[in-house]
Protein backbone atom coordinates (compact mmCIF):
# COMPACT_ATOMS: atom_id res chain seq x y z
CA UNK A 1 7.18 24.19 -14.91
CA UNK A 2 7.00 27.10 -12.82
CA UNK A 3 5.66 27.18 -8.83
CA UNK A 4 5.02 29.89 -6.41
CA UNK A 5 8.47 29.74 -5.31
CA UNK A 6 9.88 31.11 -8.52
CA UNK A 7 7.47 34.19 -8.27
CA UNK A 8 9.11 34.88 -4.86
CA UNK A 9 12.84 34.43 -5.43
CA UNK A 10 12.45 36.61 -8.46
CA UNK A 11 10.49 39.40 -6.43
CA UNK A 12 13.23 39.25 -3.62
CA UNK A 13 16.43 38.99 -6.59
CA UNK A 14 14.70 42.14 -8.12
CA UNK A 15 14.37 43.80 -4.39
CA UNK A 16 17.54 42.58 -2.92
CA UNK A 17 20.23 41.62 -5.62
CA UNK A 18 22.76 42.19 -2.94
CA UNK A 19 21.66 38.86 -1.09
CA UNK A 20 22.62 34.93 -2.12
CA UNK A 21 18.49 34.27 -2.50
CA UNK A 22 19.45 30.35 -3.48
CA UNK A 23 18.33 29.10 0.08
CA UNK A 24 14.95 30.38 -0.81
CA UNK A 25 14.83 27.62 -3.72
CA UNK A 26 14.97 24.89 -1.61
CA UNK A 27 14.18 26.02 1.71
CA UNK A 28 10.83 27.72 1.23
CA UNK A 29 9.54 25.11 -1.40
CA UNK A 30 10.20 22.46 1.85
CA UNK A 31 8.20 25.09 3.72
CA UNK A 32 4.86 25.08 1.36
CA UNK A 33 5.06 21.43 0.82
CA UNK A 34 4.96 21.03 5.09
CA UNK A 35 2.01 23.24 5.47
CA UNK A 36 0.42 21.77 1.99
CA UNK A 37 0.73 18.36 3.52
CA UNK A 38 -0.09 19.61 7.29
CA UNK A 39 -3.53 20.66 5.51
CA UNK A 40 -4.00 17.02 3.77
CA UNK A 41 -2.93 15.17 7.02
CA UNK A 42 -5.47 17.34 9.13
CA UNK A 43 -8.45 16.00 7.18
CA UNK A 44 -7.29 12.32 6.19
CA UNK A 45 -7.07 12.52 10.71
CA UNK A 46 -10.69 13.95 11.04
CA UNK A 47 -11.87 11.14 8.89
CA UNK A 48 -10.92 8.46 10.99
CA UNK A 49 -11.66 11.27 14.14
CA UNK A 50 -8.23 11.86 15.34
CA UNK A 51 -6.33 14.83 15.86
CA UNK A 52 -2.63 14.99 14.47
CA UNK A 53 -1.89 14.57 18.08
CA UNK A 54 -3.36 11.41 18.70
CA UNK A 55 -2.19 9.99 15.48
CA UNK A 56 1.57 10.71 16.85
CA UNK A 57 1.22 8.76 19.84
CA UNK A 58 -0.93 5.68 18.73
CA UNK A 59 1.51 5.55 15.30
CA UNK A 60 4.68 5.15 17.71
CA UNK A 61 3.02 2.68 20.25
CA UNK A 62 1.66 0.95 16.85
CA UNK A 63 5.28 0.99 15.15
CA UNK A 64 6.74 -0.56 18.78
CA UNK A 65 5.28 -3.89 17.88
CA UNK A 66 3.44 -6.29 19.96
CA UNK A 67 2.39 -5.96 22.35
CA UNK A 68 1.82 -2.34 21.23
CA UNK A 69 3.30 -0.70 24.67
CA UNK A 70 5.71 2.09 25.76
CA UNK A 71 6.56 3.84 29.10
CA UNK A 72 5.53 7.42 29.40
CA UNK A 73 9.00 8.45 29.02
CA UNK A 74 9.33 7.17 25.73
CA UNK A 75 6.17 8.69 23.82
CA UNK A 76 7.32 11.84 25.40
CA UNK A 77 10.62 12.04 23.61
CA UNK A 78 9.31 10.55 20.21
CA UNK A 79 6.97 12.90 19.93
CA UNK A 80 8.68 15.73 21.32
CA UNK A 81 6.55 17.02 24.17
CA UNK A 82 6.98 17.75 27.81
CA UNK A 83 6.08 14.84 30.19
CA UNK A 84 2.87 17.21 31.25
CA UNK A 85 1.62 17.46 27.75
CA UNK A 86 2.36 13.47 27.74
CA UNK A 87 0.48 12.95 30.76
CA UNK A 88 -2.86 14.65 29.41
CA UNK A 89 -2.21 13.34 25.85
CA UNK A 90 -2.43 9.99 27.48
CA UNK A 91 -5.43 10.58 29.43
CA UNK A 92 -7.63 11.76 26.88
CA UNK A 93 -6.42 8.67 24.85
CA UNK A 94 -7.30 6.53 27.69
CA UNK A 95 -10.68 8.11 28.23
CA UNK A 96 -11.54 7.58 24.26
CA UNK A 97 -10.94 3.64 24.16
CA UNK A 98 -7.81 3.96 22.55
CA UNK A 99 -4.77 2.98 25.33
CA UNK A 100 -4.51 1.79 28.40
CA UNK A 101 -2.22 2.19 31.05
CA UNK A 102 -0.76 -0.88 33.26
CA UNK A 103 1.98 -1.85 35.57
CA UNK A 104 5.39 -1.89 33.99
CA UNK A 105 6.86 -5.49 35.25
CA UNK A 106 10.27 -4.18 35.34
CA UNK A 107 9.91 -0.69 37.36
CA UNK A 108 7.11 -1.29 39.85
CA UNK A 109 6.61 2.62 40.19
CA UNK A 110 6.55 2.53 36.19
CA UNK A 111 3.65 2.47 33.88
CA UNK A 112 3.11 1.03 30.47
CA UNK A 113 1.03 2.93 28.04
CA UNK A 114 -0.76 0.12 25.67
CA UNK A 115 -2.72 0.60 21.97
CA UNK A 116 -6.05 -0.81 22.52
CA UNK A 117 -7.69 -2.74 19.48
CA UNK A 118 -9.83 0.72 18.91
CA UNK A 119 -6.72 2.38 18.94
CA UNK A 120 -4.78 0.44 16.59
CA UNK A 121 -8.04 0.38 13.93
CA UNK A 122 -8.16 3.72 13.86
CA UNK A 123 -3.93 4.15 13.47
CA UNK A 124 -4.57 1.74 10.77
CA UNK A 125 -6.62 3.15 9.06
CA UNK A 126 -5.57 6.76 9.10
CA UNK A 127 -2.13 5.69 7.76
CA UNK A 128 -3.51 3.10 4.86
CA UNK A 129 -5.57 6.81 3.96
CA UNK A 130 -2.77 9.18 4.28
CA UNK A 131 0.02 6.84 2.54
CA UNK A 132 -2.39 6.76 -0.50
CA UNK A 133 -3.12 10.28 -0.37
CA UNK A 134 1.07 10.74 -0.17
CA UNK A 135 1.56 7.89 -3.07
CA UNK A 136 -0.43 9.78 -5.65
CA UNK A 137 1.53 13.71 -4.72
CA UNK A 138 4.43 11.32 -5.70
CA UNK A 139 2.88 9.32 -8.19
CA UNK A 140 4.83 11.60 -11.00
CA UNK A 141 8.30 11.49 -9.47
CA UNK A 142 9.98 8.19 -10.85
CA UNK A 143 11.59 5.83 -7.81
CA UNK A 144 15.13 6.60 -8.43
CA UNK A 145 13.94 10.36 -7.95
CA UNK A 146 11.97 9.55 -5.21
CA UNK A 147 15.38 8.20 -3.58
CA UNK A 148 17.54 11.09 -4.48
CA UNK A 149 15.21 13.15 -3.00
CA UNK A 150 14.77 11.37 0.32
CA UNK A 151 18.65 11.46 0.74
CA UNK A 152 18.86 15.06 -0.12
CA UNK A 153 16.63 15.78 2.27
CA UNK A 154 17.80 13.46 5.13
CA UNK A 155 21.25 15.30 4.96
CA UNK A 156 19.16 18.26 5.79
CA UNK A 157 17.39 17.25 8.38
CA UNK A 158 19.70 14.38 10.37
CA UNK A 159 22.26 17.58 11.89
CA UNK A 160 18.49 19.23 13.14
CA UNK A 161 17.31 16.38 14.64
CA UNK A 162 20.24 15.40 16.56
C-alpha cells in the first residue's frame, strides 16, 4: 500500500540524500491526515450549522457535566484563545440560543457561561455525526492497532501540549 507520503520522501531522498528524511514518514502523514480530517469536521459542523469554533466551546461546557457551566477563564484556556476572542466567541453564542451567561455564586464579579438545551442538541448531534464519520476512517485498523497508535501518538504530542 503506497500513499502520497511515499511519493514525497522518495522525491526529497533522490534530491537531498544528504538529509535523515525519516521525520517526513511520520510527521507529514500526521500533517495530511489533520487537514484531511479538518475538511470532514468542517462539513459534519455546517450540517448541524456550527462553525469549528462553536463546536470547541459548547463540546467543553458539554464535557463539564451538569449543569453544563464554566467561567470565562476556563473556555479560554481549553480552547486556546485570548480572553478577547473568548469574550466575542461567547457573545455570538449567546446571541444564537446556545449559552447563557449568569452570576457565578462563588466570585460575585464572576460570570458563568452555561450550554443552553439548543446548544447542547446541536453539540450532540455534531459529535454522534463526526464520531461515525471518524469510526468508519478507522473501521480497517483492528483495536489493538487502534491503541498502539493512540499511544504512539500521545508520546508525541503530551511534551507539545505541556
Amino acid at each position: 500500500m503506497r500513499d502520497e507520503v511515499d511519493g514525497l520522501v522518495e522525491a526529497w531522498r533522490a534530491e537531498r540524500p544528504d538529509l535523515d528524511i525519516e521525520p517526513l514518514q511520520v510527521l507529514s502523514r500526521v500533517s495530511r491526515l489533520a487537514r484531511h480530517l479538518d475538511r470532514a469536521r468542517r462539513a459534519v459542523f455546517t450540517e448541524h450549522q456550527l462553525e469549528p469554533w462553536e463546536f470547541d466551546v459548547l463540546a467543553e461546557l458539554r464535557r463539564s457535566g451538569p449543569p453544563y457551566e464554566l467561567s470565562p477563564g476556563r473556555l479560554l484556556r481549553a480552547t486556546l484563545v485570548t480572553s478577547g476572542t473568548m469574550t466575542n466567541r461567547i457573545d455570538r453564542l449567546a446571541a444564537a440560543g446556545m449559552v447563557r451567561r449568569g452570576p457565578d455564586p462563588a466570585d460575585k464579579r464572576g460570570v458563568l457561561v452555561r450550554l443552553t438545551p439548543e446548544g447542547r442538541e446541536r453539540v450532540d448531534g455534531a459529535l454522534a455525526d463526526l464520531l461515525s464519520y471518524e469510526e468508519s476512517l478507522l473501521a480497517g485498523v483492528s483495536r489493538t492497532d487502534r491503541d498502539a497508535l493512540a499511544a504512539l501518538l500521545r508520546s508525541v504530542l503530551s511534551p507539545l501540549d505541556v
